[in-house]
C-alpha atoms as a PDB file:
ATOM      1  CA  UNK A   1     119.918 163.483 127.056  1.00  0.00           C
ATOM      2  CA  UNK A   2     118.683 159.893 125.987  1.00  0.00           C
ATOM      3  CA  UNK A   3     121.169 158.788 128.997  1.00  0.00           C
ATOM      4  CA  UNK A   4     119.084 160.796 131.258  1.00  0.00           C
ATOM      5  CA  UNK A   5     115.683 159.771 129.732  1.00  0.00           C
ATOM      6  CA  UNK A   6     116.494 156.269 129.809  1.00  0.00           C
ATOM      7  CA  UNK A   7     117.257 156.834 133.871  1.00  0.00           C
ATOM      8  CA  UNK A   8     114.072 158.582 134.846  1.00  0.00           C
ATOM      9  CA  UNK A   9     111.963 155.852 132.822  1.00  0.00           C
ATOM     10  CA  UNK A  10     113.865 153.527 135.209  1.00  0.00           C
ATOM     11  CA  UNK A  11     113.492 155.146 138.194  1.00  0.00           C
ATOM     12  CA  UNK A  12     109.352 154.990 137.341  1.00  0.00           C
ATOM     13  CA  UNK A  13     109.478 151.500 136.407  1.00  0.00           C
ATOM     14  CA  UNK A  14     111.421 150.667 140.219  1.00  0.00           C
ATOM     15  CA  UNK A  15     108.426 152.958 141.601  1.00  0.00           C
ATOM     16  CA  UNK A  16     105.804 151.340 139.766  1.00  0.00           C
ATOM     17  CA  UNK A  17     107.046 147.298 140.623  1.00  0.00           C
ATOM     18  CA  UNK A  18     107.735 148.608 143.903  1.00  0.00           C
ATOM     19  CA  UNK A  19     104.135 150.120 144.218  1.00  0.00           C
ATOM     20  CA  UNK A  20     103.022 147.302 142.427  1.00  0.00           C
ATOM     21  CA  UNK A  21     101.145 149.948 140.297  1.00  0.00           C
ATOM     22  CA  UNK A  22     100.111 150.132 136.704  1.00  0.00           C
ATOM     23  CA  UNK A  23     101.284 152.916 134.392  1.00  0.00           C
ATOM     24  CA  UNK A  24      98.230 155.114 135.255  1.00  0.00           C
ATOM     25  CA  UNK A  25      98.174 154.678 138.380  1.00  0.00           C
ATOM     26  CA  UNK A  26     101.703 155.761 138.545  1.00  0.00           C
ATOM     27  CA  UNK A  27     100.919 158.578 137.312  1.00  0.00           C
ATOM     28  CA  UNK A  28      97.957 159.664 139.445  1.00  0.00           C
ATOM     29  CA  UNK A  29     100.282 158.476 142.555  1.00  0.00           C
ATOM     30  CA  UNK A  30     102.872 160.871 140.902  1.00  0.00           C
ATOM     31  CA  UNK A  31     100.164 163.182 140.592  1.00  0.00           C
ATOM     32  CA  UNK A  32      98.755 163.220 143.783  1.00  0.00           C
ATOM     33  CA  UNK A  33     102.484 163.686 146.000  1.00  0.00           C
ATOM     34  CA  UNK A  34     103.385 166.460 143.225  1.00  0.00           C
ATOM     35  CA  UNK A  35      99.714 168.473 144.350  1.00  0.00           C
ATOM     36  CA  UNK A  36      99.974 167.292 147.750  1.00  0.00           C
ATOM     37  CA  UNK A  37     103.289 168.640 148.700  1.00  0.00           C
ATOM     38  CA  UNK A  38     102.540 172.413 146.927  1.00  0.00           C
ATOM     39  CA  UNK A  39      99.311 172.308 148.491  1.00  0.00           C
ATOM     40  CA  UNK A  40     101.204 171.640 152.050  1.00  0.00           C
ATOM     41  CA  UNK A  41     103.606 174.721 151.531  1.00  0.00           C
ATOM     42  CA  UNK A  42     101.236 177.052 150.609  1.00  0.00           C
ATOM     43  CA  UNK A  43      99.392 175.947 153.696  1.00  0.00           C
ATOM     44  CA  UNK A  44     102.192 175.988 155.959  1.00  0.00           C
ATOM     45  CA  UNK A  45     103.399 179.587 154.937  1.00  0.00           C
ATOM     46  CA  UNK A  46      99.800 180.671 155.260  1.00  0.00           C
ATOM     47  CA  UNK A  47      99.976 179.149 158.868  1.00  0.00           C
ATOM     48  CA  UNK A  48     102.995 180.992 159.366  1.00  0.00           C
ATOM     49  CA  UNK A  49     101.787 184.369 158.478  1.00  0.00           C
ATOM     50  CA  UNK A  50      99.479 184.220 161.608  1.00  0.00           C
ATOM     51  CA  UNK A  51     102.308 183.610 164.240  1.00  0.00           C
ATOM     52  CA  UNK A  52     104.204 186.210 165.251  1.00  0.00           C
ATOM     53  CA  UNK A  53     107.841 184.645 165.193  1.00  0.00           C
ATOM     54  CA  UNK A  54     110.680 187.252 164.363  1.00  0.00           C
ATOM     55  CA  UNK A  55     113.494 184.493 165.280  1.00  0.00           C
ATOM     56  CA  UNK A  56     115.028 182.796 162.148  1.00  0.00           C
ATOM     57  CA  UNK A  57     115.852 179.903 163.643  1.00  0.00           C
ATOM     58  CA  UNK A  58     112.682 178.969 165.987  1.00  0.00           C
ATOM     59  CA  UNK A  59     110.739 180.590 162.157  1.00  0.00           C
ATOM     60  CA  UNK A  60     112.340 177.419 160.644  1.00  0.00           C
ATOM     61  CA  UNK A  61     111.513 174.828 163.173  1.00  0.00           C
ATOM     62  CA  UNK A  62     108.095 175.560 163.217  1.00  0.00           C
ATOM     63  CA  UNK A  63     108.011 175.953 160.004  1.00  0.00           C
ATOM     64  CA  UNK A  64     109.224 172.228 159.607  1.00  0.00           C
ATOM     65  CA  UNK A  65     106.782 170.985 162.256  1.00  0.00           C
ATOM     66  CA  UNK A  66     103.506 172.571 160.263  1.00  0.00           C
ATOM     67  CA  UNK A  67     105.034 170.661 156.973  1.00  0.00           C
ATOM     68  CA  UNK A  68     105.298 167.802 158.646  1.00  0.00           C
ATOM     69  CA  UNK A  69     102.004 167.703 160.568  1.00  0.00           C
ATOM     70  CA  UNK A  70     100.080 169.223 157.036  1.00  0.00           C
ATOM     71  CA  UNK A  71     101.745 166.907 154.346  1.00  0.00           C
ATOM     72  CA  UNK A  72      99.701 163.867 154.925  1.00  0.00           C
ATOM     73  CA  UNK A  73      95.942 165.738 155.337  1.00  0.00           C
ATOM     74  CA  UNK A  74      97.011 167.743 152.518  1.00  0.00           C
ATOM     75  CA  UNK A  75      97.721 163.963 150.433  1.00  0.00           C
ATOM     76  CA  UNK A  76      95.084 162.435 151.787  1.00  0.00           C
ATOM     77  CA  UNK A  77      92.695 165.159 150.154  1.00  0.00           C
ATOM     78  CA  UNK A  78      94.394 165.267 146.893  1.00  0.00           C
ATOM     79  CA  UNK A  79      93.977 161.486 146.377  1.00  0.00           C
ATOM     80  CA  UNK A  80      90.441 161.536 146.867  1.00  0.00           C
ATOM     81  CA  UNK A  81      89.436 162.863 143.546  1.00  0.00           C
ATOM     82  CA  UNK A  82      92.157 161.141 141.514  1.00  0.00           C
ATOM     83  CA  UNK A  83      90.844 158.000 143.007  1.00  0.00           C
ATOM     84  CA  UNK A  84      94.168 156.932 144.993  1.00  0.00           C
ATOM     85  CA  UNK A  85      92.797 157.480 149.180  1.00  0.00           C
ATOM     86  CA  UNK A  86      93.134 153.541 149.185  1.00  0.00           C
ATOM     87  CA  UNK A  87      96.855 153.734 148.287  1.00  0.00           C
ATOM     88  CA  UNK A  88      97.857 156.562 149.926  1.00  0.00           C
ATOM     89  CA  UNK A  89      95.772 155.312 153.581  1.00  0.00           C
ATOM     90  CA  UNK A  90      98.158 152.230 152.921  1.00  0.00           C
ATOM     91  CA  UNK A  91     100.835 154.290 152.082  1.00  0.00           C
ATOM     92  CA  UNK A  92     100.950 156.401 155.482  1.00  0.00           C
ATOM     93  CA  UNK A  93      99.881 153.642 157.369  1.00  0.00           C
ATOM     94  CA  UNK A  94     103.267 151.902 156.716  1.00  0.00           C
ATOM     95  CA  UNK A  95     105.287 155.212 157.227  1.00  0.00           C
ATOM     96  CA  UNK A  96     103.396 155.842 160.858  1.00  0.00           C
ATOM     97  CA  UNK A  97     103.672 151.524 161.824  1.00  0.00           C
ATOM     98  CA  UNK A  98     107.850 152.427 160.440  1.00  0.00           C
ATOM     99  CA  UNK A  99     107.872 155.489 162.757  1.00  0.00           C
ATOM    100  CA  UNK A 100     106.231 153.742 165.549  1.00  0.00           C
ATOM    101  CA  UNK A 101     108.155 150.339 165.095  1.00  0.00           C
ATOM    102  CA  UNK A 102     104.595 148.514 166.314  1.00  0.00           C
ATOM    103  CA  UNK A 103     102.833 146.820 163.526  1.00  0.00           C
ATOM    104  CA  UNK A 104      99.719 148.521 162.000  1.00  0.00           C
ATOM    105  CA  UNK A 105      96.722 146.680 163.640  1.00  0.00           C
ATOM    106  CA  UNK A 106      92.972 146.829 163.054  1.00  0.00           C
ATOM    107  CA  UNK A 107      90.132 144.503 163.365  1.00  0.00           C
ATOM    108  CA  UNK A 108      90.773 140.439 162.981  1.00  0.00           C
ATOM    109  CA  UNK A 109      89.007 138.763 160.014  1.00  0.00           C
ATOM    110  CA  UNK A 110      87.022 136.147 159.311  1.00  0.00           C
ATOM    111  CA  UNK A 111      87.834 132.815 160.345  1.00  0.00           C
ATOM    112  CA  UNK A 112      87.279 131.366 156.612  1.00  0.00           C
ATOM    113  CA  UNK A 113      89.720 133.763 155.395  1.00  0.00           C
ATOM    114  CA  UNK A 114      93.127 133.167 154.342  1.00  0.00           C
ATOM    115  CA  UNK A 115      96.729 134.126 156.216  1.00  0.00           C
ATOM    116  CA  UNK A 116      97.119 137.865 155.756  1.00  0.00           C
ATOM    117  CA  UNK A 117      99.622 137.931 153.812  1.00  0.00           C
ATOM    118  CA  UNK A 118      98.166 135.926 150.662  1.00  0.00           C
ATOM    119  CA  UNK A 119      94.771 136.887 149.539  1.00  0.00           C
ATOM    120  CA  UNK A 120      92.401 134.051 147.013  1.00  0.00           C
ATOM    121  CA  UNK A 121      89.888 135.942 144.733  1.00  0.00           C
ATOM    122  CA  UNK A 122      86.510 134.589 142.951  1.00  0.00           C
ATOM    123  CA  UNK A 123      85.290 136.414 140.528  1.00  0.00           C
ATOM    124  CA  UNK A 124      81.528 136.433 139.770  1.00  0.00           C
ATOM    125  CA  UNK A 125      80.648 136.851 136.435  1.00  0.00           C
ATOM    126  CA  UNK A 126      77.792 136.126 133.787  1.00  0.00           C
ATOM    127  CA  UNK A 127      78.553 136.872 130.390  1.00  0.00           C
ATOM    128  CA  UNK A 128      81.630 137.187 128.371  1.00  0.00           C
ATOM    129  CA  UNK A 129      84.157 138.037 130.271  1.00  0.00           C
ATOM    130  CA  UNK A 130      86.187 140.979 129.239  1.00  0.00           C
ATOM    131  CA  UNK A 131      86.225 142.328 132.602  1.00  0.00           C
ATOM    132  CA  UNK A 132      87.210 139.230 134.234  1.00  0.00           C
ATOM    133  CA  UNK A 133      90.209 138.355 131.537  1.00  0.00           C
ATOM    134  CA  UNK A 134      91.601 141.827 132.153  1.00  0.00           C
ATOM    135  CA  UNK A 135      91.696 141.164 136.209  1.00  0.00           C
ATOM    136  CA  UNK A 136      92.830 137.225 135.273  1.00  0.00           C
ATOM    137  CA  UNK A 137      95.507 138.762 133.510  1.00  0.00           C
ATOM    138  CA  UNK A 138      96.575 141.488 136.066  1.00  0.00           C
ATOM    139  CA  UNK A 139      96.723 138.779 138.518  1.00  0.00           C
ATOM    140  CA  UNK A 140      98.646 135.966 136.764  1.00  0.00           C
ATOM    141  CA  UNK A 141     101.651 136.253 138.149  1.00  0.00           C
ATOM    142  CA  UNK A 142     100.844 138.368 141.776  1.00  0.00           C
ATOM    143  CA  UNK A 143     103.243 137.212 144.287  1.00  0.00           C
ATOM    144  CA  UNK A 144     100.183 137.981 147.047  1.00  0.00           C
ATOM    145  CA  UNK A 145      96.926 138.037 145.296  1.00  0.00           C
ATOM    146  CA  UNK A 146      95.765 134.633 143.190  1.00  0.00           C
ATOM    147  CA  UNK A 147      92.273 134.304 141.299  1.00  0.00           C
ATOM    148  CA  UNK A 148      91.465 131.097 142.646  1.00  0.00           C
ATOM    149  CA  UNK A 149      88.030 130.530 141.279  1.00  0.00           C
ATOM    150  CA  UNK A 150      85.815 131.754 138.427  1.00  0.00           C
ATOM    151  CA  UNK A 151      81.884 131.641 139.690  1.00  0.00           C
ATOM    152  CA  UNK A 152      79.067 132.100 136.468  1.00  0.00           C
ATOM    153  CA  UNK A 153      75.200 131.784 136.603  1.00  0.00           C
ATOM    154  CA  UNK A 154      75.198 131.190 133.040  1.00  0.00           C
ATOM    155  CA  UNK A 155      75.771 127.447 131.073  1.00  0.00           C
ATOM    156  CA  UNK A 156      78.121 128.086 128.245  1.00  0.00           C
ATOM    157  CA  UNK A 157      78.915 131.955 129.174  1.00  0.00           C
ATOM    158  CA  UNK A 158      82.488 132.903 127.821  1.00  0.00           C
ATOM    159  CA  UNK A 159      83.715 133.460 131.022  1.00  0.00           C
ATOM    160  CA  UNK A 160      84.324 130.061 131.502  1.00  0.00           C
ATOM    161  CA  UNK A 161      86.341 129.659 128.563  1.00  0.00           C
ATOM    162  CA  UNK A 162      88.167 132.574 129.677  1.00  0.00           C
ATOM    163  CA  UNK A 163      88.975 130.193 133.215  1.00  0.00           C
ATOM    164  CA  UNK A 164      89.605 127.026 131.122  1.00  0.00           C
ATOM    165  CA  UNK A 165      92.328 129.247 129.312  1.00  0.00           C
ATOM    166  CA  UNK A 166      93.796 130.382 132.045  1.00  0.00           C
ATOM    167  CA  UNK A 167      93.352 127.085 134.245  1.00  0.00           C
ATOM    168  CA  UNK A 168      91.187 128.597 136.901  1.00  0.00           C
ATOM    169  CA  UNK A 169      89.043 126.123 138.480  1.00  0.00           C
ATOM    170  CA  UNK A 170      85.049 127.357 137.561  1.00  0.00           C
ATOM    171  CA  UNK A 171      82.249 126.601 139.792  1.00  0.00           C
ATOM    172  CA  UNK A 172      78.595 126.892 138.055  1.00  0.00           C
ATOM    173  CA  UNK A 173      75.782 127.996 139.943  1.00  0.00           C
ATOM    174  CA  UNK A 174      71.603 127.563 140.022  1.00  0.00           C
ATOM    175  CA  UNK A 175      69.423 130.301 141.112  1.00  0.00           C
ATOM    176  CA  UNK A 176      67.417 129.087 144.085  1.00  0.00           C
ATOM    177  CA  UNK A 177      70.333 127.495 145.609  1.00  0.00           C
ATOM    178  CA  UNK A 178      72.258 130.791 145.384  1.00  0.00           C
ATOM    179  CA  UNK A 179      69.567 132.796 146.785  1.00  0.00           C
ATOM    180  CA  UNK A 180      69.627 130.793 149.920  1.00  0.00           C
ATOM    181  CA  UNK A 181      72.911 132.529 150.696  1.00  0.00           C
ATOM    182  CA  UNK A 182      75.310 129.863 152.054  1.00  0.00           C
ATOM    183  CA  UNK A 183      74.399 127.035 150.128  1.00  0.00           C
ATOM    184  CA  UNK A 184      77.901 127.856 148.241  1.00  0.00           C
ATOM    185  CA  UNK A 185      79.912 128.647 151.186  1.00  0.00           C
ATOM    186  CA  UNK A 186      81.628 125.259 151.732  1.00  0.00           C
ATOM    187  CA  UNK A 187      82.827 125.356 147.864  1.00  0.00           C
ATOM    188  CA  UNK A 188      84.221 129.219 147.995  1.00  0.00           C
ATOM    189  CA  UNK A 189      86.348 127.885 151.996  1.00  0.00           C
ATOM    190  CA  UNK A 190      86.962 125.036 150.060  1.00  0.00           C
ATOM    191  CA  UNK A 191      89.135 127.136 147.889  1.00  0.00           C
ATOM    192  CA  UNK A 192      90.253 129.570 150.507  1.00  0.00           C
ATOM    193  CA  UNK A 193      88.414 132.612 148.917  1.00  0.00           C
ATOM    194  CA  UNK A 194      88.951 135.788 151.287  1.00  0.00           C
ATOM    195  CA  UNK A 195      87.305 138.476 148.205  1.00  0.00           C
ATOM    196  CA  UNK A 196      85.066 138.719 145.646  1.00  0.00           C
ATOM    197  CA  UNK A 197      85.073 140.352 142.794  1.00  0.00           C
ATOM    198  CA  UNK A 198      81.702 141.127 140.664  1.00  0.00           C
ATOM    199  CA  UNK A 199      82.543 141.456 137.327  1.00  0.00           C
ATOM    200  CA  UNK A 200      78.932 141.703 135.027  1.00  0.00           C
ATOM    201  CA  UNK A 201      77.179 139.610 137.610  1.00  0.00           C
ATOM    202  CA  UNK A 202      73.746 140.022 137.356  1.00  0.00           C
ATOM    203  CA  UNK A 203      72.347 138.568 140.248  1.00  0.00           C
ATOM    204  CA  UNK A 204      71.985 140.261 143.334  1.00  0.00           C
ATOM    205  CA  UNK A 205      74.216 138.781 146.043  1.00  0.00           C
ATOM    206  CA  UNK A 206      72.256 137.457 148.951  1.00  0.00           C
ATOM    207  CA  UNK A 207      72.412 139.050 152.499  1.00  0.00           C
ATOM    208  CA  UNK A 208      73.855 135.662 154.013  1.00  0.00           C
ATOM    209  CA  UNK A 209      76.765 135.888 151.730  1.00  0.00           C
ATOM    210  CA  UNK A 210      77.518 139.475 152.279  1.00  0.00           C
ATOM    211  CA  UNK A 211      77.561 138.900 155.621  1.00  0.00           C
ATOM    212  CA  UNK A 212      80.169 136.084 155.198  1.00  0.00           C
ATOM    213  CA  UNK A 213      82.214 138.328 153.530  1.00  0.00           C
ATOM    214  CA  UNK A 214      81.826 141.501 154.738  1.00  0.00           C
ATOM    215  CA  UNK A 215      83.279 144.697 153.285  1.00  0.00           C
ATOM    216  CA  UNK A 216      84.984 141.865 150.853  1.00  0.00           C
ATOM    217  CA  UNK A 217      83.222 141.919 148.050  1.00  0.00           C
ATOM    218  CA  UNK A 218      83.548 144.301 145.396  1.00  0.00           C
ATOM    219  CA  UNK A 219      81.681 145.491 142.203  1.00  0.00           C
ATOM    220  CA  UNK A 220      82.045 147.617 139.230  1.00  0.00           C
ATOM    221  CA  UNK A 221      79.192 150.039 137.616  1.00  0.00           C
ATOM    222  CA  UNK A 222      78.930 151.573 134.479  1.00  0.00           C
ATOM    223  CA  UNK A 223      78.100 154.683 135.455  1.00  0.00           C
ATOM    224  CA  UNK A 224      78.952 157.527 138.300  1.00  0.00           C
ATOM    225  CA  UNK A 225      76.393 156.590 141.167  1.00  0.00           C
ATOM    226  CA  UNK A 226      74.249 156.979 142.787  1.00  0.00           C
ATOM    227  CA  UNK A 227      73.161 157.963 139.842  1.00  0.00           C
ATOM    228  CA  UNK A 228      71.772 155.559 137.263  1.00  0.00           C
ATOM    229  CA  UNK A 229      72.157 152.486 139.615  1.00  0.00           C
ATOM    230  CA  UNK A 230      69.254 150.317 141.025  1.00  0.00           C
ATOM    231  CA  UNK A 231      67.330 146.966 139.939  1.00  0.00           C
ATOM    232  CA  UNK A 232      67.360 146.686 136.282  1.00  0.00           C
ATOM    233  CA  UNK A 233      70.447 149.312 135.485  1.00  0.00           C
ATOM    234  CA  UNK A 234      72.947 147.552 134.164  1.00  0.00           C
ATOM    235  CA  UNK A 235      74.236 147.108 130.804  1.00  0.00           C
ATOM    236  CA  UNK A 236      72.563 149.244 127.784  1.00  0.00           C
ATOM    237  CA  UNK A 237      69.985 150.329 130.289  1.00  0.00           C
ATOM    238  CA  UNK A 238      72.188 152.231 132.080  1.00  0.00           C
ATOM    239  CA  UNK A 239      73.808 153.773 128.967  1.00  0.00           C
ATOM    240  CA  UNK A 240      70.591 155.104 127.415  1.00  0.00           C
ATOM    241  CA  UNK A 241      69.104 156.157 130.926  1.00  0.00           C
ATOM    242  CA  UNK A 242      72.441 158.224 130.949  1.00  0.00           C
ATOM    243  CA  UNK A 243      71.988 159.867 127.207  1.00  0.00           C
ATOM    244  CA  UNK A 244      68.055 160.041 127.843  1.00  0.00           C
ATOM    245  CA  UNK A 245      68.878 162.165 130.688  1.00  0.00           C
ATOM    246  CA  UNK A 246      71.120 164.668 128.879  1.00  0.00           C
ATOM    247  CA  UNK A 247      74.221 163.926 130.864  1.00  0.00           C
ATOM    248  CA  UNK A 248      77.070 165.665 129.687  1.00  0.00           C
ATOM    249  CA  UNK A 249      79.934 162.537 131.443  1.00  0.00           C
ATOM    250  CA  UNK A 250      79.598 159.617 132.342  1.00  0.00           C
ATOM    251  CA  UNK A 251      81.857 156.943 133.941  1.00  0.00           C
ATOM    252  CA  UNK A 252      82.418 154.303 136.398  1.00  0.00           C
ATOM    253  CA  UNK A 253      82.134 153.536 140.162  1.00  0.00           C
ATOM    254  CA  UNK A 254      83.902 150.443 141.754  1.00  0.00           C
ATOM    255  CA  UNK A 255      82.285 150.248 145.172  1.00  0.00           C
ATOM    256  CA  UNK A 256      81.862 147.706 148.013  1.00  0.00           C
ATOM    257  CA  UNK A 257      78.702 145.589 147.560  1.00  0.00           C
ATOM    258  CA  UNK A 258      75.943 145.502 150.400  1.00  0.00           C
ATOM    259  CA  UNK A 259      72.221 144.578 150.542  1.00  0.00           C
ATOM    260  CA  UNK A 260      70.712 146.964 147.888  1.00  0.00           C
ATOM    261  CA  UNK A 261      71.942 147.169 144.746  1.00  0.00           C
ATOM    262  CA  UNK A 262      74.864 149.409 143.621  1.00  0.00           C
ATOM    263  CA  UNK A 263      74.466 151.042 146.946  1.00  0.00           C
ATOM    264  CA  UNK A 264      77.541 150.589 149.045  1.00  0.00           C
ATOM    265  CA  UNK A 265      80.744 153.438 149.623  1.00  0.00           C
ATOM    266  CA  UNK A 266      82.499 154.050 147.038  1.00  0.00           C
ATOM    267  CA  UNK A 267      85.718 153.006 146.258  1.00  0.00           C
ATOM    268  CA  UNK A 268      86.989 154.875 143.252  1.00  0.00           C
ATOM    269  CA  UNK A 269      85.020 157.167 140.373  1.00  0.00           C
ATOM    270  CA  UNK A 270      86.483 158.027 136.883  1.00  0.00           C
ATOM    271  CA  UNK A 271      84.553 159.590 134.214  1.00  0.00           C
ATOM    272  CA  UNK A 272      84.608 160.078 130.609  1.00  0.00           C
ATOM    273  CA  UNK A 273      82.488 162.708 128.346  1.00  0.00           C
ATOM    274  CA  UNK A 274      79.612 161.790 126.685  1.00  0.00           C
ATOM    275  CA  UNK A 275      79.949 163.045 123.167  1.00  0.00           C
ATOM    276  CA  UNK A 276      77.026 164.651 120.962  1.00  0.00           C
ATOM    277  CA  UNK A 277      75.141 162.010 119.191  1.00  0.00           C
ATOM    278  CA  UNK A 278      76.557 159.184 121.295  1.00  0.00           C
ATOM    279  CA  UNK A 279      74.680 155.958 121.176  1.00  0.00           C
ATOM    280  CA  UNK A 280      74.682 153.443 123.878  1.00  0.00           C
ATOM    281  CA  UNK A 281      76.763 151.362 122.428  1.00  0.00           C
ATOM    282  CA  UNK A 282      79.423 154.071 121.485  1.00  0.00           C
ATOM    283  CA  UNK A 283      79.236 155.156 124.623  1.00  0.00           C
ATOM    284  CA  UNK A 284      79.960 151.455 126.480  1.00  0.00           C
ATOM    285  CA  UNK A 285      82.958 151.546 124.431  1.00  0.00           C
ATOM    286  CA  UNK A 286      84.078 154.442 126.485  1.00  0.00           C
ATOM    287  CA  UNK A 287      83.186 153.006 129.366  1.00  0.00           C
ATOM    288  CA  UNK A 288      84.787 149.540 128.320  1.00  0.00           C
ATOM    289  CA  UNK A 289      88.076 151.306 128.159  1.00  0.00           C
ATOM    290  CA  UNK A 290      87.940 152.912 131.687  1.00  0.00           C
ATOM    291  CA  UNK A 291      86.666 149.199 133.437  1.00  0.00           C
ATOM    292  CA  UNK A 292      89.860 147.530 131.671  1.00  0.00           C
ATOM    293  CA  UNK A 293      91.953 151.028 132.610  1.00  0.00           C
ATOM    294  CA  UNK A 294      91.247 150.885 136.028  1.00  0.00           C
ATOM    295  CA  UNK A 295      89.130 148.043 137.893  1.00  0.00           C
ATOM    296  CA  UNK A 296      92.395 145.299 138.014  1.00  0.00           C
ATOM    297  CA  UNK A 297      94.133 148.033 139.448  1.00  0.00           C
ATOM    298  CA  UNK A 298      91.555 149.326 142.375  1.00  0.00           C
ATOM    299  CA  UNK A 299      91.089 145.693 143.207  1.00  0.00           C
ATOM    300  CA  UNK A 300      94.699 145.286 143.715  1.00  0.00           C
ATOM    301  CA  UNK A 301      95.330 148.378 145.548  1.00  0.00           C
ATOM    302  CA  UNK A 302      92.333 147.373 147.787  1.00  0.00           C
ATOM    303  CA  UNK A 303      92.979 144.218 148.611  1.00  0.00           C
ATOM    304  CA  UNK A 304      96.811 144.705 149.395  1.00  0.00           C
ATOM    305  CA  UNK A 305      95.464 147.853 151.932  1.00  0.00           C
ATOM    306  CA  UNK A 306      93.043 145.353 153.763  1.00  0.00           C
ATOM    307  CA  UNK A 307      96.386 142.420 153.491  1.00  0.00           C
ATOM    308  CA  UNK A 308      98.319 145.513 155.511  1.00  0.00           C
ATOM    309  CA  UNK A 309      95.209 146.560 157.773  1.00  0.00           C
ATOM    310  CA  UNK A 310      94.745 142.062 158.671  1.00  0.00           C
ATOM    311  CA  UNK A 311      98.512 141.687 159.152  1.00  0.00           C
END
């Protein structure tokens, strides 16, 4: 029995290196083909009720087409709520450019963006850094994905210690300069930055920068939008808006950054209850855990789809 146990925790650990997963995610990707592929059989004998085949054999061959065709709408669906559409949209996109034998193409990217098949991250933050030394540490030994630069609108902010620690070059920034939109540009090509990551930056990102990097930039939100989001939500605020308003969960929403705040799609959700007699701070611990749980994770998982989608 312990032979056997010892096996199947290998067998996950192959799946999750090969995935290049964490342990929850593994689990959710688990998850998600476990649902998916009941989900397709029920469908496909459903489907099979309406034809009227009598013939064993031709009964079979159909039914195998209908799996076939069903199992990856059926996937796709499932992943959706448990927050994995990014993997799995990678996932099939390799099986179909396999089937093929063409290469998966979409749209070219920017020319200040790096070869496809390495990807250099700055991550934007203001304060202490939890955030940023959880994604730091995800990414300290990625064979594809390097945090090249640490960028913080605050002097002295622990972030920066957090860089100095790990040897990640930092690059301070002032307010008007930033707000002019490319004034930084030459620094972040200077480093070969093809992402951002927002991780408690508080400053809104200017419309010239977006547009340098767009649908390449990335930020996490304590709370399930669009509700609670906006100017001036962010922190405590949010938390006491959320226990104000009677909300029974709350959660996080890692989304793609645009020209309003916390307004672009949505990336991934998770949530977690909001107990009686929460305060905000008891409450940010909650969501504390569920930023460190999941946001190095959904970063990687994004940027390796976009690597696959550029390549």
């Amino acid at each position: 029995m312990l032979k056997q146990f010892c096996l199947v925790c290998g067998m996950f650990e192959k799946l999750r290196h090969k995935w290049k997963v964490d342990s929850t995610q593994l689990f959710l990707v688990i998850t998600t083909f476990a649902v998916g592929g009941s989900l397709t059989g029920i469908a496909a004998r459903k489907l099979m009720t309406l034809l009227p085949v009598q013939q064993a054999v031709l009964w079979t061959i159909l039914y195998i087409i209908i799996m076939t065709l069903t199992w990856p709408v059926m996937v796709l669906v499932v992943s959706i709520p448990l927050g994995q559409f990014p993997f799995f949209k990678n996932y099939l996109a390799r099986i179909a450019s396999r089937i093929s034998g063409s290469p998966h193409k979409t749209e070219n990217v920017n020319p200040h963006k790096v070869m496809p098949q390495n990807m250099n991250i700055a991550i934007f933050a203001s304060g202490a850094g939890s955030n940023a030394r959880k994604i730091i540490e995800h990414f300290s030994s990625h064979p594809q994905i390097k945090i090249a630069l640490v960028v913080c609108n605050k002097p002295g902010a622990g972030v920066l210690d957090i860089a100095a620690e790990h040897g990640i070059p930092t690059l301070l920034i002032e307010k008007e300069q930033f707000f002019r939109g490319d004034t930084y540009l030459p620094q972040l090509k200077d480093k070969g930055i093809g992402f951002i990551v927002l991780a408690g930056f508080l400053w809104k990102i200017p419309a010239a920068l977006i547009a340098a990097f767009p649908h390449h930039i990335i930020n996490i939100h304590p709370a399930l939008l669009p509700k609670y989001g906006g100017k001036g939500m962010y922190g405590s605020y949010v938390h006491e808006a959320v226990i104000a308003a009677g909300e029974k969960e709350s959660g996080i929403t890692i989304h793609y950054v645009d020209e309003q705040y916390d307004h672009g799609g949505t990336i991934f959700q998770a949530t977690c209850p909001v107990e009686p007699g929460d305060t905000p701070a008891s409450l940010a611990q909650r969501i504390h855990s569920l930023e460190h749980a999941h946001y190095p994770a959904v970063i990687e998982q994004t940027i390796l789809s976009q690597l696959v989608k550029n390549h």
